[in-house]
Protein backbone atom coordinates (compact mmCIF):
# COMPACT_ATOMS: atom_id res chain seq x y z
CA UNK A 1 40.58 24.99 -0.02
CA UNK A 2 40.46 24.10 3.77
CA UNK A 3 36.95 25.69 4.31
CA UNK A 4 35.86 23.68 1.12
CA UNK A 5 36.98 20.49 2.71
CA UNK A 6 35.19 21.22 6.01
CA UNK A 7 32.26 22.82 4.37
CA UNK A 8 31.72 19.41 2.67
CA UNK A 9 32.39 17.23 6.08
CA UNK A 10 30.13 19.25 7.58
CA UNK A 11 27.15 18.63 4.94
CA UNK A 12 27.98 14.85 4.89
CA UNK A 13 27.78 14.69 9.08
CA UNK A 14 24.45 16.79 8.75
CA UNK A 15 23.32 14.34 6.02
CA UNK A 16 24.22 11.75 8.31
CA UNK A 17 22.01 12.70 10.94
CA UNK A 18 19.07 13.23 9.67
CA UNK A 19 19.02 9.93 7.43
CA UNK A 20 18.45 8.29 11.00
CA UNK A 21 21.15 6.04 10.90
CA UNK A 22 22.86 7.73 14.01
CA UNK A 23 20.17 6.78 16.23
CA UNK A 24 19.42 3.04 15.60
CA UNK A 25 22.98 2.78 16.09
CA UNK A 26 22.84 5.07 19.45
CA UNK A 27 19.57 2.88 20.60
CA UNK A 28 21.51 -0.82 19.68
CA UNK A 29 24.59 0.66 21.51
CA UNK A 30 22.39 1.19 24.46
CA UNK A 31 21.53 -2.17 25.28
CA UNK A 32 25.27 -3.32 24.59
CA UNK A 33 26.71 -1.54 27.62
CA UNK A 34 23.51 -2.67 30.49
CA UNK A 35 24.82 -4.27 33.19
CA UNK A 36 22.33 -6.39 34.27
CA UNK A 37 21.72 -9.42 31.84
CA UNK A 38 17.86 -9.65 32.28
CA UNK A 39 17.37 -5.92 31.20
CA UNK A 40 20.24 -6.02 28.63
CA UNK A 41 18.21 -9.05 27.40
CA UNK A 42 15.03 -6.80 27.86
CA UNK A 43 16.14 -4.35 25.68
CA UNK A 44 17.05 -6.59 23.07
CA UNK A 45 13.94 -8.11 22.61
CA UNK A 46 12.29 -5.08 22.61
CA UNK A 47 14.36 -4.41 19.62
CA UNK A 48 13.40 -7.23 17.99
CA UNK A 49 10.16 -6.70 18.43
CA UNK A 50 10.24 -3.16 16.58
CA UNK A 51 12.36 -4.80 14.10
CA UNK A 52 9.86 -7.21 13.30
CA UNK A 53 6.92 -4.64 13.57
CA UNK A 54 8.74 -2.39 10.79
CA UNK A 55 9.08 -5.58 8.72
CA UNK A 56 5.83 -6.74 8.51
CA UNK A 57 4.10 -6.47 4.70
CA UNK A 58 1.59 -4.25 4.06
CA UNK A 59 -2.01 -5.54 4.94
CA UNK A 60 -3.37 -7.92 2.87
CA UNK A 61 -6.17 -5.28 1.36
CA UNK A 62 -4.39 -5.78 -1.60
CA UNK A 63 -4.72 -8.86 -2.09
CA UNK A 64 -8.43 -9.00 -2.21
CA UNK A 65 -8.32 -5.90 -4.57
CA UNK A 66 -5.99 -7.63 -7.09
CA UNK A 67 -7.89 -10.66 -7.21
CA UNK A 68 -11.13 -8.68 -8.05
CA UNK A 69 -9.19 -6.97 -10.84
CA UNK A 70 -7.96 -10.16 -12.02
CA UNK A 71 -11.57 -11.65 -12.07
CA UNK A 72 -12.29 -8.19 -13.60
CA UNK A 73 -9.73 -9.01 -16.46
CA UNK A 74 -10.74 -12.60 -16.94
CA UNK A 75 -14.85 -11.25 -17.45
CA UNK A 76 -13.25 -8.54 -19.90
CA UNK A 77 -11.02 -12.05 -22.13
CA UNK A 78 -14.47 -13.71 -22.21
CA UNK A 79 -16.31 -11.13 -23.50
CA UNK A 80 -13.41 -10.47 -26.45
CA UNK A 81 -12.87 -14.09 -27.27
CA UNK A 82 -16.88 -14.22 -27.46
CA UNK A 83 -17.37 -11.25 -29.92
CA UNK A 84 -14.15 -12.92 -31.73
CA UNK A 85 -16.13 -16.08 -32.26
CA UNK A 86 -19.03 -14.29 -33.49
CA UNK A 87 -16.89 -12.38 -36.21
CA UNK A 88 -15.01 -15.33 -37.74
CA UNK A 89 -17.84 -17.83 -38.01
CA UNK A 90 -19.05 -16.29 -41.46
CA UNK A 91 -15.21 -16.63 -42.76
């Protein structure tokens, strides 16, 4: 039962690792413990600034695609309301 306990600690600390929470942690810890204040301050920008890189949204490519399928859609509602006209004038 003891190996099954540690076999399972083992796969969660492995899991752990790899995920890559252990080394933002290890990298935020860093800065905590430098001395000097203008490269502790240094380093925290510098995390901020990867932060903020990692959060940006995805380029705005999309954008111009989705409004083309949108004007795409709006060509394809004309032409049906169009042929729907046509068909329910002789009613």
């Amino acid at each position: 039962m003891d190996s099954i306990i540690v076999r399972y600690c083992f796969a969660a600390l492995i899991a752990f690792a790899i995920s890559g929470a252990a080394p933002a942690t290890a990298v935020e810890q860093n800065c905590r413990f430098i001395q000097a204040k203008p490269e502790r301050e240094a380093c925290y920008k510098q995390q901020e600034d990867e932060l903020a890189a990692r959060r940006k949204p995805a380029p705005a490519t999309d954008a111009g695609r989705t409004l083309e399928t949108l004007r795409q859609m709006r060509q394809d509602d004309d032409a049906v309301y169009r042929s729907i006209n046509n068909i329910c004038r002789g009613c």
